[in-house]
PDB file of N, CA and C in Angstrom:
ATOM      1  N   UNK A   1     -23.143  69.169 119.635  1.00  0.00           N
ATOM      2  CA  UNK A   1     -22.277  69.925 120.530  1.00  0.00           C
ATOM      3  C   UNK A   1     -20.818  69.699 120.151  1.00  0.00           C
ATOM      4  N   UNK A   2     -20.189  70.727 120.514  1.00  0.00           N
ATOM      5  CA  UNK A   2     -18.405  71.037 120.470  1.00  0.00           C
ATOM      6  C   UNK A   2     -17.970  69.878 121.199  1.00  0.00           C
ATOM      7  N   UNK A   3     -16.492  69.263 120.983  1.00  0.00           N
ATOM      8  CA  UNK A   3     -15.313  69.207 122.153  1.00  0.00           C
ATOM      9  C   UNK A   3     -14.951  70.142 122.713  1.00  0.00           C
ATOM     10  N   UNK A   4     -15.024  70.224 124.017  1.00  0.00           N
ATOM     11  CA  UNK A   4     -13.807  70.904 124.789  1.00  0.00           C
ATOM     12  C   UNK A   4     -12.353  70.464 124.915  1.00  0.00           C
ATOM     13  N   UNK A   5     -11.481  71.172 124.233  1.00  0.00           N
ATOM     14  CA  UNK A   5     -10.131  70.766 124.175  1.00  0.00           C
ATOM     15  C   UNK A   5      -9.269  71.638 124.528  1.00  0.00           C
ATOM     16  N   UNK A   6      -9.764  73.051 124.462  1.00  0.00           N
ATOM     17  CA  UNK A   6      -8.707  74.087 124.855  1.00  0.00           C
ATOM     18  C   UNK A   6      -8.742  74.547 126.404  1.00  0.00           C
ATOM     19  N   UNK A   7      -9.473  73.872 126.872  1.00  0.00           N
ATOM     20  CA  UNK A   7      -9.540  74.215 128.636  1.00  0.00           C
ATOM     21  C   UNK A   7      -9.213  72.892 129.253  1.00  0.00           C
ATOM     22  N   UNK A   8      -8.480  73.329 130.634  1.00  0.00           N
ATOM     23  CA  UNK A   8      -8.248  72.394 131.558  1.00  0.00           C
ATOM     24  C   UNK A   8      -8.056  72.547 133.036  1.00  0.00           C
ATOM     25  N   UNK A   9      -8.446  71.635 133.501  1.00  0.00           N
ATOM     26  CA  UNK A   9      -8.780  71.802 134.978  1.00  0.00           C
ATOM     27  C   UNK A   9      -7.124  72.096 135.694  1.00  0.00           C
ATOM     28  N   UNK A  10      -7.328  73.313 136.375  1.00  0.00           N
ATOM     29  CA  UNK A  10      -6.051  73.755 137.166  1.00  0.00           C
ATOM     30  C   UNK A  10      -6.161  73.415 138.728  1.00  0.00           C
ATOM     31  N   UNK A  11      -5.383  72.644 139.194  1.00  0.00           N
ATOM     32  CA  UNK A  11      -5.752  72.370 140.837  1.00  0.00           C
ATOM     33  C   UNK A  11      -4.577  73.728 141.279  1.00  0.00           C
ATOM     34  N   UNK A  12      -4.690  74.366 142.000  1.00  0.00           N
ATOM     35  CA  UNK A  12      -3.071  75.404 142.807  1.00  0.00           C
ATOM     36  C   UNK A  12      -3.604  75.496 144.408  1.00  0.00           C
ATOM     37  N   UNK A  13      -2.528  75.578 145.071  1.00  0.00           N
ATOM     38  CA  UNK A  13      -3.030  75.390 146.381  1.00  0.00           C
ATOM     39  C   UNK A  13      -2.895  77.169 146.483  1.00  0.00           C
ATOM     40  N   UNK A  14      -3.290  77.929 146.893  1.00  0.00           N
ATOM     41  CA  UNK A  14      -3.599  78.985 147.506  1.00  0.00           C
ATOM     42  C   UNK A  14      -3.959  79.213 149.202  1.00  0.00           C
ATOM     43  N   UNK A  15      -2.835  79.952 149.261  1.00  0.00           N
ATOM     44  CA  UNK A  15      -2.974  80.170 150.845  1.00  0.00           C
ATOM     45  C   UNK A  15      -3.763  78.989 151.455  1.00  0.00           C
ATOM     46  N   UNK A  16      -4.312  79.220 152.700  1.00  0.00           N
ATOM     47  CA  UNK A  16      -4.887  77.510 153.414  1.00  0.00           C
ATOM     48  C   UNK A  16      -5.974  76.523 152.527  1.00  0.00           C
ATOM     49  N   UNK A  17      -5.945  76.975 151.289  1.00  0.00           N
ATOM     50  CA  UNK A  17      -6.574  76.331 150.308  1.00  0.00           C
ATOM     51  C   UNK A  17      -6.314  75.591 149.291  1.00  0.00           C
ATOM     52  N   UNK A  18      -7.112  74.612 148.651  1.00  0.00           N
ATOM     53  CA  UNK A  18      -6.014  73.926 147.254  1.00  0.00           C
ATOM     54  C   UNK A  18      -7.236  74.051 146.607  1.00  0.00           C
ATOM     55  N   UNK A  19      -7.673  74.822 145.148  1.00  0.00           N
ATOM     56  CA  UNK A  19      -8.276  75.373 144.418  1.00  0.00           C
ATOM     57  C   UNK A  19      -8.527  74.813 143.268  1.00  0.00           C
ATOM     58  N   UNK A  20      -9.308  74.486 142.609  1.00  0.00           N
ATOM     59  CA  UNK A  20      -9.399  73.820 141.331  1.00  0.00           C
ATOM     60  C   UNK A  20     -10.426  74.982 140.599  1.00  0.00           C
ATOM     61  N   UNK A  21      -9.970  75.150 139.556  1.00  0.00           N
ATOM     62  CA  UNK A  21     -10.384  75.756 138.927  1.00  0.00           C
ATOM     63  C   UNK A  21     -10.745  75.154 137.195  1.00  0.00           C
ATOM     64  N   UNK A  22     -11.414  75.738 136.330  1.00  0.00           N
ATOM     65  CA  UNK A  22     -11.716  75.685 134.913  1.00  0.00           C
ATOM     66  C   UNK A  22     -10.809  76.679 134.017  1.00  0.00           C
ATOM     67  N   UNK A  23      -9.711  76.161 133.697  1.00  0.00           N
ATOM     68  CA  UNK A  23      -9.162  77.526 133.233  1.00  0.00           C
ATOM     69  C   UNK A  23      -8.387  76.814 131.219  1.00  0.00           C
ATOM     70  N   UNK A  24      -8.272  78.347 130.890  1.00  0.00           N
ATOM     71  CA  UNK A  24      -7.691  78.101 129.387  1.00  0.00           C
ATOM     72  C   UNK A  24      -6.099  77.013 129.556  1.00  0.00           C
ATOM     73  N   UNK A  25      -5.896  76.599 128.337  1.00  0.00           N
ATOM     74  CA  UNK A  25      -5.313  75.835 128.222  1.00  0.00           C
ATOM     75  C   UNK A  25      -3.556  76.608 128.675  1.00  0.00           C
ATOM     76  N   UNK A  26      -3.235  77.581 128.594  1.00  0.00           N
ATOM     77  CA  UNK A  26      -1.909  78.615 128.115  1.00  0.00           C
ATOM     78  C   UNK A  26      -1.986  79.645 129.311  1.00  0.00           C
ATOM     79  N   UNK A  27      -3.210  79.597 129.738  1.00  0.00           N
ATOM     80  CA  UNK A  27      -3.619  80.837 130.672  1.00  0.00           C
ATOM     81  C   UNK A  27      -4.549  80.707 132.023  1.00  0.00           C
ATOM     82  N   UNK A  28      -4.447  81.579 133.078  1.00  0.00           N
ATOM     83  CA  UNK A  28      -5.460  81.687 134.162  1.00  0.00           C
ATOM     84  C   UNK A  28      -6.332  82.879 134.348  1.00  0.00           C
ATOM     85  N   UNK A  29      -6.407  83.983 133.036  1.00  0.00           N
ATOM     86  CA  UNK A  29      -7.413  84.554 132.647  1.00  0.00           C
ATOM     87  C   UNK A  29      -8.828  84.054 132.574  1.00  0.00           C
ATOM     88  N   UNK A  30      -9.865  85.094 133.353  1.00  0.00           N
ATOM     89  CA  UNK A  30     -11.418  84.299 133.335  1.00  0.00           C
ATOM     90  C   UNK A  30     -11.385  82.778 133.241  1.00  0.00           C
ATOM     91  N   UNK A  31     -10.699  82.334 134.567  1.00  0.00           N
ATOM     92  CA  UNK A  31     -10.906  80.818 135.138  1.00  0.00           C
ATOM     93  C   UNK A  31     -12.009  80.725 136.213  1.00  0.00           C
ATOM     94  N   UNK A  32     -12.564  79.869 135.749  1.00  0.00           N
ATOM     95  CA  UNK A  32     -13.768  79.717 136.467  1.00  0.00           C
ATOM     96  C   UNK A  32     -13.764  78.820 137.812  1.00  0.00           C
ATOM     97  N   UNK A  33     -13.517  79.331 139.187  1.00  0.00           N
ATOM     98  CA  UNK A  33     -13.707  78.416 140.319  1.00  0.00           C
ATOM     99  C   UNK A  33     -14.246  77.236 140.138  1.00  0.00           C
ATOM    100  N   UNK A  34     -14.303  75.966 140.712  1.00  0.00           N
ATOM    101  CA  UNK A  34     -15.186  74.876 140.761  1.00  0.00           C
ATOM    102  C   UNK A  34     -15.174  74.347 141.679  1.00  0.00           C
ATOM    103  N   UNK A  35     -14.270  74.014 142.606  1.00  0.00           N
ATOM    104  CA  UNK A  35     -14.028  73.514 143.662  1.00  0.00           C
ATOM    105  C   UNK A  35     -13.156  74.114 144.637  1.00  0.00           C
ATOM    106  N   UNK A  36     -13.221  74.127 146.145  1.00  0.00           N
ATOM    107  CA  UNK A  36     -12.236  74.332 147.159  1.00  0.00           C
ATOM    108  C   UNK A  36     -11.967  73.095 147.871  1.00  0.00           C
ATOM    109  N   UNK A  37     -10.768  72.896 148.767  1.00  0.00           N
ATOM    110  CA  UNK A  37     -10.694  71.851 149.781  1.00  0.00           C
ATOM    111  C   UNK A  37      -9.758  72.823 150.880  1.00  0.00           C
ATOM    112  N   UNK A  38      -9.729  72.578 152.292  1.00  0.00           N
ATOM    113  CA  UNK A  38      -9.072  73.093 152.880  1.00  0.00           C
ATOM    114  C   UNK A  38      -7.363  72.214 152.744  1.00  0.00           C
ATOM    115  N   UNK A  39      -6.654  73.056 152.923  1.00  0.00           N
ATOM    116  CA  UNK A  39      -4.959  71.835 152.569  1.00  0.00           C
ATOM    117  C   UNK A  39      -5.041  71.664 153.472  1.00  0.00           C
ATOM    118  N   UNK A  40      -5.339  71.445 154.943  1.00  0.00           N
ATOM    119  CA  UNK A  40      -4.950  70.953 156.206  1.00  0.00           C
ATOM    120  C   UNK A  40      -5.732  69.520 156.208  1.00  0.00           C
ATOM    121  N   UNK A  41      -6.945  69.792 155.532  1.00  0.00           N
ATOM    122  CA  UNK A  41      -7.381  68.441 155.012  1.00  0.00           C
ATOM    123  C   UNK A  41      -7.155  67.399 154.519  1.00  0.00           C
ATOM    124  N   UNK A  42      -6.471  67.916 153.288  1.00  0.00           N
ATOM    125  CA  UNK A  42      -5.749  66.938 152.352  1.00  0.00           C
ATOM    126  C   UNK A  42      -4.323  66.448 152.952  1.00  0.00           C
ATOM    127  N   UNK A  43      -3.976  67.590 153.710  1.00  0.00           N
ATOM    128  CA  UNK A  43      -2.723  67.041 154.589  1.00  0.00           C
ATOM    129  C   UNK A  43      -2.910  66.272 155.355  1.00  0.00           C
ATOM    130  N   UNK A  44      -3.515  66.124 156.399  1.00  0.00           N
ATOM    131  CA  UNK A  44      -4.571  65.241 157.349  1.00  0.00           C
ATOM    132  C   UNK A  44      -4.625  63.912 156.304  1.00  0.00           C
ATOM    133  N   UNK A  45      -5.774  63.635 155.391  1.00  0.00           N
ATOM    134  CA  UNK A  45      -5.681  62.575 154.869  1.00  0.00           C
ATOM    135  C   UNK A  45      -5.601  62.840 153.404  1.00  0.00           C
ATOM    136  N   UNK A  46      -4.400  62.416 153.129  1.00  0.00           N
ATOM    137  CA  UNK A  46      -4.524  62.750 151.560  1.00  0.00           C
ATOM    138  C   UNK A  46      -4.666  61.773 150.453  1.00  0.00           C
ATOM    139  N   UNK A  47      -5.211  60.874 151.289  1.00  0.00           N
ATOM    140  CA  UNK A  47      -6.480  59.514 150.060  1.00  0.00           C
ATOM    141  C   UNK A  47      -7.690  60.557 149.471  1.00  0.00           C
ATOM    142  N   UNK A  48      -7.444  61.752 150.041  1.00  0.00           N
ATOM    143  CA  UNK A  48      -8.725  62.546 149.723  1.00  0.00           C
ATOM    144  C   UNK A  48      -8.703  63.445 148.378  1.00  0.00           C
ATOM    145  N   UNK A  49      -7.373  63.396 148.224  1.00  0.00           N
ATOM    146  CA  UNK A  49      -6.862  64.253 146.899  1.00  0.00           C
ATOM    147  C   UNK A  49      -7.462  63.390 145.598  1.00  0.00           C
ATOM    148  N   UNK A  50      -7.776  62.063 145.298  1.00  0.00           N
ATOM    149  CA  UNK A  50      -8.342  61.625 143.953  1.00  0.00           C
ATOM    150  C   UNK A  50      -9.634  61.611 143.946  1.00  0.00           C
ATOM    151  N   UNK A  51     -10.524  61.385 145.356  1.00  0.00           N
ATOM    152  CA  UNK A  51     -12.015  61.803 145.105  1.00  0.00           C
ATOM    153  C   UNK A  51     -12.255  63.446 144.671  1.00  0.00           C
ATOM    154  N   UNK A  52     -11.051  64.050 145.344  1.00  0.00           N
ATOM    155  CA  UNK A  52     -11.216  65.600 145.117  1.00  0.00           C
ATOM    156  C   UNK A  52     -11.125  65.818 143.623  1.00  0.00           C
ATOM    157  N   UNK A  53      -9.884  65.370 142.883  1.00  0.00           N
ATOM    158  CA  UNK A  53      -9.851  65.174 141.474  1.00  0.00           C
ATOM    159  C   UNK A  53     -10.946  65.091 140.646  1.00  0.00           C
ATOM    160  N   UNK A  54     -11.909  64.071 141.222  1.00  0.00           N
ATOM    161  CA  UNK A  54     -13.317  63.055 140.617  1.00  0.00           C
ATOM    162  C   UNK A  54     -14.363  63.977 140.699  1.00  0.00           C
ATOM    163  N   UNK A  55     -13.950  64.798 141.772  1.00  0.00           N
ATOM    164  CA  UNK A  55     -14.842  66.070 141.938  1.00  0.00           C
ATOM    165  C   UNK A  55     -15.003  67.164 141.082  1.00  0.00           C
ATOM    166  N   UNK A  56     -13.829  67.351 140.887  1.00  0.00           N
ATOM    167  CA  UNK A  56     -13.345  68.242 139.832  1.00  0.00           C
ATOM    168  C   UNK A  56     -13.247  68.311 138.517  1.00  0.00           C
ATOM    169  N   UNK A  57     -13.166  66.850 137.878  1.00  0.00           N
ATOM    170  CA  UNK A  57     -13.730  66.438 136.516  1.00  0.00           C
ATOM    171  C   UNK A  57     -15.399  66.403 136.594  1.00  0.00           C
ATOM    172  N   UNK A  58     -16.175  65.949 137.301  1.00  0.00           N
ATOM    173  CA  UNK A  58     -17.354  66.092 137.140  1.00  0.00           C
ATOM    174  C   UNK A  58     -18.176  67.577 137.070  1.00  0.00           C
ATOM    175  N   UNK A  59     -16.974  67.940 138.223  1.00  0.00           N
ATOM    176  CA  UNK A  59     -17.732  69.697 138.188  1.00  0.00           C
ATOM    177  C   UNK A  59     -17.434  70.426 136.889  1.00  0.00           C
ATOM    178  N   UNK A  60     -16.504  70.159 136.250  1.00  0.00           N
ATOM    179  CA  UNK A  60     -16.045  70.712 134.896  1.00  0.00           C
ATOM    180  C   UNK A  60     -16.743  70.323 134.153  1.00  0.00           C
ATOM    181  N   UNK A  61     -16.838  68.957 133.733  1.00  0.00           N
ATOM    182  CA  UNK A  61     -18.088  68.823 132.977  1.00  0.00           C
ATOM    183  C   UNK A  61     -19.063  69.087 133.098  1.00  0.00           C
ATOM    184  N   UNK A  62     -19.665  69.312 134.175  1.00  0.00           N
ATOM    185  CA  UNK A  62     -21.393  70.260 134.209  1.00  0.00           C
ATOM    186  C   UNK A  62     -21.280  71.658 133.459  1.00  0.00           C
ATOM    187  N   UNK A  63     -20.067  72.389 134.061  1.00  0.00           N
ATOM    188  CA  UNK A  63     -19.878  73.618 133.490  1.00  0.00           C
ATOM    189  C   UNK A  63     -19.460  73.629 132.488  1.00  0.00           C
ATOM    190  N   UNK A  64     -19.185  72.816 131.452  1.00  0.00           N
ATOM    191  CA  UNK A  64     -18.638  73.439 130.270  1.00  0.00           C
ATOM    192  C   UNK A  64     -19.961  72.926 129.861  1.00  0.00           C
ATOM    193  N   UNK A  65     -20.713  72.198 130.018  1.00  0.00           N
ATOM    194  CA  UNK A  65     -22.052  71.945 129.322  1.00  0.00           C
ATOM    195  C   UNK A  65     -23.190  73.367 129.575  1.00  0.00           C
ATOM    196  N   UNK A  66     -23.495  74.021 130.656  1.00  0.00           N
ATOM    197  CA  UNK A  66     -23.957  74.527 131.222  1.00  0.00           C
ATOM    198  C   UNK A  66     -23.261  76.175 130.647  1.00  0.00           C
ATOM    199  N   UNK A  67     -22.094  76.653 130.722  1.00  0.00           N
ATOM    200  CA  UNK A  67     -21.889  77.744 130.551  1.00  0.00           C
ATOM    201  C   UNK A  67     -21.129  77.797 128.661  1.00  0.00           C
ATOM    202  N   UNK A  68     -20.656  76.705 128.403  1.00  0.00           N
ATOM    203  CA  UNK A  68     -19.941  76.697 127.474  1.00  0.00           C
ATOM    204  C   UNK A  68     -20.602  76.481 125.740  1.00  0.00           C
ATOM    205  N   UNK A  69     -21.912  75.246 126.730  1.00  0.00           N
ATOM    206  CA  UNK A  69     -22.573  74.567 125.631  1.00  0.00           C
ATOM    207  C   UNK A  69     -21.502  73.041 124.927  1.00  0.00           C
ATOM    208  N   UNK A  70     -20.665  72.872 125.358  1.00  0.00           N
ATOM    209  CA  UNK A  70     -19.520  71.860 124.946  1.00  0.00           C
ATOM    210  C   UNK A  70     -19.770  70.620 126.100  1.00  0.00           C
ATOM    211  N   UNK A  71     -19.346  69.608 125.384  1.00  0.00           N
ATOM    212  CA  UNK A  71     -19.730  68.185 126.385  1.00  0.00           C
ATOM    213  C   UNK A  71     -17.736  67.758 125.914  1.00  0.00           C
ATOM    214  N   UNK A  72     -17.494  67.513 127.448  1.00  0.00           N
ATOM    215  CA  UNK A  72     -16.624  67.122 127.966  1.00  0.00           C
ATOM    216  C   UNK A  72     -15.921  65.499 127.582  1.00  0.00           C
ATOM    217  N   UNK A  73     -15.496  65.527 126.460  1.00  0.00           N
ATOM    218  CA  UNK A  73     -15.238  63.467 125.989  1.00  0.00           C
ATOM    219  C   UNK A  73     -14.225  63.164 127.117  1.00  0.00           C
ATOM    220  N   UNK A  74     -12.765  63.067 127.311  1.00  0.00           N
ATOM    221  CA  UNK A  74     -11.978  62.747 128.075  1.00  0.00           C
ATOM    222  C   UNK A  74     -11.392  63.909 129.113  1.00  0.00           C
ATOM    223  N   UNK A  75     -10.602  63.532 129.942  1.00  0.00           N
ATOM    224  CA  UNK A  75      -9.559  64.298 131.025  1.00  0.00           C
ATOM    225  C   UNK A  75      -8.048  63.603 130.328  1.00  0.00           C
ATOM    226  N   UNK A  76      -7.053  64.567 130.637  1.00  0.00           N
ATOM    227  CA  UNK A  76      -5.964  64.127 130.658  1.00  0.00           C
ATOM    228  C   UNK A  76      -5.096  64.624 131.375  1.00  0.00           C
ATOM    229  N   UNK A  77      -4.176  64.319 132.282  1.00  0.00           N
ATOM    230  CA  UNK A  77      -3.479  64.643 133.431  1.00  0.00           C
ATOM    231  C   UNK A  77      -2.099  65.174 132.798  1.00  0.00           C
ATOM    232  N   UNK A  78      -1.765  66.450 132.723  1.00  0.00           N
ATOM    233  CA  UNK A  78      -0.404  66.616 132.620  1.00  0.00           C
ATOM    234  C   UNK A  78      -0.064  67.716 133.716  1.00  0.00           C
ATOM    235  N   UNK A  79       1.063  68.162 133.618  1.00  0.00           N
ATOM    236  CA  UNK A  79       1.750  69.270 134.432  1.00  0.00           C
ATOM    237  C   UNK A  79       0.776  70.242 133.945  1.00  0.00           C
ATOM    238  N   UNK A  80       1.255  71.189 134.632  1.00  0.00           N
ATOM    239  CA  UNK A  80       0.810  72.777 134.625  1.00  0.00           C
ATOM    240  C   UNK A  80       2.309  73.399 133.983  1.00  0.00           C
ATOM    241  N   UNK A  81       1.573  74.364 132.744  1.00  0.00           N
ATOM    242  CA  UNK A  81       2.621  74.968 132.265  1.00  0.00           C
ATOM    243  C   UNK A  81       3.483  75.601 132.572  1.00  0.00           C
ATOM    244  N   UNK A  82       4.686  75.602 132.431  1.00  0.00           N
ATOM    245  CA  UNK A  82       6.155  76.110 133.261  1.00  0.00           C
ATOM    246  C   UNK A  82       6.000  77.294 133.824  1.00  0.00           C
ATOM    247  N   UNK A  83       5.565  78.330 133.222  1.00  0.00           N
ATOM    248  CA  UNK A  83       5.227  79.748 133.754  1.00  0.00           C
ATOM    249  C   UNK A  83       4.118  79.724 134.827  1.00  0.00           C
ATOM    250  N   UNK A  84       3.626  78.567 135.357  1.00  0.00           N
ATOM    251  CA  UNK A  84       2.810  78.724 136.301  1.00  0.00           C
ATOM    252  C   UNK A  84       3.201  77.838 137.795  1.00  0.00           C
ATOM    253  N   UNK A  85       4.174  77.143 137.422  1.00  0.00           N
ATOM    254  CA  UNK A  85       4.787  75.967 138.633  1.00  0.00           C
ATOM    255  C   UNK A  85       5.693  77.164 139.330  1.00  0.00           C
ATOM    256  N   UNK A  86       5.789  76.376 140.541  1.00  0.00           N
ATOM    257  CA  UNK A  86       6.979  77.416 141.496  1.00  0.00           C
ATOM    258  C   UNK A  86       6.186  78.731 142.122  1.00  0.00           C
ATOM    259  N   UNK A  87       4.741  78.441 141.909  1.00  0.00           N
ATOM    260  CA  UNK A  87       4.121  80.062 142.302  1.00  0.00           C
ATOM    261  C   UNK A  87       4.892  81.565 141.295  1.00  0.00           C
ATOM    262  N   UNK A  88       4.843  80.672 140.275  1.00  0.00           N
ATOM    263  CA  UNK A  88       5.189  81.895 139.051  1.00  0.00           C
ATOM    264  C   UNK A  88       4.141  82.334 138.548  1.00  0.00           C
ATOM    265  N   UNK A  89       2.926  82.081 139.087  1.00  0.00           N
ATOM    266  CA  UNK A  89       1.697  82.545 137.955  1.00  0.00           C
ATOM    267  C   UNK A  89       1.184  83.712 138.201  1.00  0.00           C
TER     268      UNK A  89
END
């Protein structure tokens, strides 16, 4: 099997929601949902935001195995690309 290297997990909060998605590395073209949380939740307690994370790397890795055929080696945490911060996307 492949690395997956050109995709990465996008968290964006959307309306009463914070969204994680599977998306290209440059882009949010054919991003694949994976997770929801309500934000009033995470606002409420937001120790809940790194299990949500843990959630979200695991769910990615099922799916890129599952739809992609690629097994998932590491995560790496950076920003979201400039054209997408500020609700520019």
């Amino acid at each position: 099997m492949s690395t997956l290297q050109a995709f990465r997990i996008a968290i964006r909060g959307e309306g009463a929601m914070v969204n994680g998605y599977l998306a290209e590395n440059e882009s949010m073209a054919g991003a694949i949902l994976i997770a929801s949380m309500p934000k009033s939740v995470l606002e409420l307690s937001p120790e809940l935001f790194e299990p949500f994370k843990t959630l979200l790397q695991a769910t990615a890795t099922a799916v890129a195995k599952l739809s992609l055929g690629v097994v998932v080696s590491h995560f790496e945490e950076t920003p979201a690309p400039e054209h997408e911060r500020m609700g520019r996307a």
